[in-house]
Protein backbone atom coordinates (compact mmCIF):
# COMPACT_ATOMS: atom_id res chain seq x y z
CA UNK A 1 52.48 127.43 131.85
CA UNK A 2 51.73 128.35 135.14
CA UNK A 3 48.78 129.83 134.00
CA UNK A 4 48.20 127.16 131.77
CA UNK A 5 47.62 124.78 135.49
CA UNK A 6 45.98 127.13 137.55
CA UNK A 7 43.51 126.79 134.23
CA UNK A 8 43.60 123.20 134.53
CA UNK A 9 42.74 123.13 138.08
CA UNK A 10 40.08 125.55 138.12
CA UNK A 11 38.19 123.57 135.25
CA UNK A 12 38.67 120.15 137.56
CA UNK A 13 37.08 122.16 140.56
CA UNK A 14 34.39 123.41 138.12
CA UNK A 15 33.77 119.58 137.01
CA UNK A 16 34.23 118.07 140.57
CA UNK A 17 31.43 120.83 141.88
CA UNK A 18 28.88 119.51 139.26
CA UNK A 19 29.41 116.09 139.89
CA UNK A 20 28.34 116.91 143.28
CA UNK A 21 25.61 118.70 142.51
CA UNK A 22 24.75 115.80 140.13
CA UNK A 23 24.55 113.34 142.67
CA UNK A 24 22.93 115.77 145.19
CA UNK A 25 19.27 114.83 145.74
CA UNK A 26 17.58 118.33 146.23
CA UNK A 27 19.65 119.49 143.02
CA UNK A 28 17.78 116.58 141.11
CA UNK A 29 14.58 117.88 142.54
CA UNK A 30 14.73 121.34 141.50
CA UNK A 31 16.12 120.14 137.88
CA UNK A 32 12.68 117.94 137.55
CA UNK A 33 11.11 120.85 138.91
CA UNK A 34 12.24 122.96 136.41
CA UNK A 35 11.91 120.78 133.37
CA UNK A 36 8.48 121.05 134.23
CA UNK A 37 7.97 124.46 134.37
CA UNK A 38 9.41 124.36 131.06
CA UNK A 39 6.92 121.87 129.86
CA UNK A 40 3.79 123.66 131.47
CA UNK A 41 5.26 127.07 129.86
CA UNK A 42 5.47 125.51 126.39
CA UNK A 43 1.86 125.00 126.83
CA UNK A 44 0.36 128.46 128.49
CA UNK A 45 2.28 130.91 126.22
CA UNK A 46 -0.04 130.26 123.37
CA UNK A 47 -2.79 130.63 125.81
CA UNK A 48 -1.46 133.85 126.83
CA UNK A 49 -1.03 134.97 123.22
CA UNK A 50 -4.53 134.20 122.34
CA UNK A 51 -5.35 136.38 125.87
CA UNK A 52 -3.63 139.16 124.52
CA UNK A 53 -5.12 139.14 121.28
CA UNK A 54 -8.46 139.24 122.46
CA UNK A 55 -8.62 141.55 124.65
CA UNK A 56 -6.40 143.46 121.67
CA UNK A 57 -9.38 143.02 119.62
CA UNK A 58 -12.09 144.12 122.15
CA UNK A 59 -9.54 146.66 123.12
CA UNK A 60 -9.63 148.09 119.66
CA UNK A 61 -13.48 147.59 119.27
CA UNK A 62 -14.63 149.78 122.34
CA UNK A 63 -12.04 152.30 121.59
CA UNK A 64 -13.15 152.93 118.42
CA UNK A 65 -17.01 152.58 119.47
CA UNK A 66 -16.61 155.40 122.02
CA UNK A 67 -14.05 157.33 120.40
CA UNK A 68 -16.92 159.63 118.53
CA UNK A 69 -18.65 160.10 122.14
CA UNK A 70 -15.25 161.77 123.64
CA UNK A 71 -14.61 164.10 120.84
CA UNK A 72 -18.07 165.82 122.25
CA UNK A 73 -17.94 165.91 125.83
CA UNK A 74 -15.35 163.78 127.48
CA UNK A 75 -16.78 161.65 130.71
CA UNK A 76 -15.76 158.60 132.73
CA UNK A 77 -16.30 156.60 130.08
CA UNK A 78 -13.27 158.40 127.74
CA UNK A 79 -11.06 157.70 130.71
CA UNK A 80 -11.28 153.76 130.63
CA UNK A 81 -12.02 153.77 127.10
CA UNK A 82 -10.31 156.64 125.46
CA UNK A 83 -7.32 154.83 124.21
CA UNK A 84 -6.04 151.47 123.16
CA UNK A 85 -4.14 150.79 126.42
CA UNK A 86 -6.73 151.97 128.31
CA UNK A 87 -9.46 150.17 126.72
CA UNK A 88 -7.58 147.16 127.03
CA UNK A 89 -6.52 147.69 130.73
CA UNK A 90 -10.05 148.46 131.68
CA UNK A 91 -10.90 145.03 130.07
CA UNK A 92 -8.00 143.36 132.10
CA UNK A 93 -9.40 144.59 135.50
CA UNK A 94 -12.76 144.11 134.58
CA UNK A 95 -11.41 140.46 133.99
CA UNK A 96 -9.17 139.71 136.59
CA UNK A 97 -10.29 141.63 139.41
CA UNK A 98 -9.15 145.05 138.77
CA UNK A 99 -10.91 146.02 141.99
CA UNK A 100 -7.44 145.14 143.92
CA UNK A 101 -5.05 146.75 141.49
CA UNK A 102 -6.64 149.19 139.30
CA UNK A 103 -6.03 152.37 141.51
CA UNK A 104 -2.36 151.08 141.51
CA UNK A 105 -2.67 151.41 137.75
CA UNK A 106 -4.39 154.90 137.81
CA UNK A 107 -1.58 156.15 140.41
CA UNK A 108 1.16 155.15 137.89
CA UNK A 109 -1.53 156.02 135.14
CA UNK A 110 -0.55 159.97 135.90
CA UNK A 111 3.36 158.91 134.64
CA UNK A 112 4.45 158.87 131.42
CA UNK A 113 3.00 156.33 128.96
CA UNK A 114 6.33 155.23 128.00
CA UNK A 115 6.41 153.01 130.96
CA UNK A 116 3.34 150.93 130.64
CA UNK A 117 5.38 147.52 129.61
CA UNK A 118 7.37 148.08 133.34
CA UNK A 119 3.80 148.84 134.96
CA UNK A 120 2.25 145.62 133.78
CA UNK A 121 4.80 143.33 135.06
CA UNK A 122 5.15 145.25 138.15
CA UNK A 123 1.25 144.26 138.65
């Protein structure tokens, strides 16, 4: 039963410390400020989504047009081009000014493939 207060009492500090931060004024700031990042996200995912699938489908297209062209005598061209990811991080810096971060990408491009999820969000 001891316990059972020491419970008690934590739970009361718990609920006292949020009724503070209830009433605080910068706390009711950064709650409107994040019930609207939560409204502007709800928004740009599916704009994201259709980002991604685009440059998915252009990925695909240019991979397969130049695919024929590598199998004969590999150049530049099979190197931005030569597979999906490639294809469709070529069209990413071609988009969003690769010029800054694509020899990032080509220094980590020399890793494994496995880690190109936790090389895009690093960029």
């Amino acid at each position: 039963s001891v316990l059972r207060l020491l419970r008690i009492l934590r739970i009361l500090g718990v609920a006292r410390l949020l009724r503070f931060l209830c009433r605080w004024r910068a706390f009711r700031y950064m709650r409107t400020l994040a019930a609207s990042i939560v409204e502007t996200s709800k928004s740009i995912l599916p704009l994201l989504a259709f980002l991604l699938a685009i440059v998915y489908l252009f990925g695909m297209v240019l991979t397969e047009g130049i695919w024929e062209s590598c199998l004969n005598s590999p150049d530049v061209s099979c190197e931005k081009f030569g597979t999906l990811l490639a294809s469709m991080m070529t069209l990413f810096q071609i988009l969003y000014h690769g010029i800054l971060w694509g020899p990032v990408w080509d220094a980590f491009g020399a890793e494994a493939h496995a880690t190109w999820f936790l090389r895009t969000v690093f960029l």
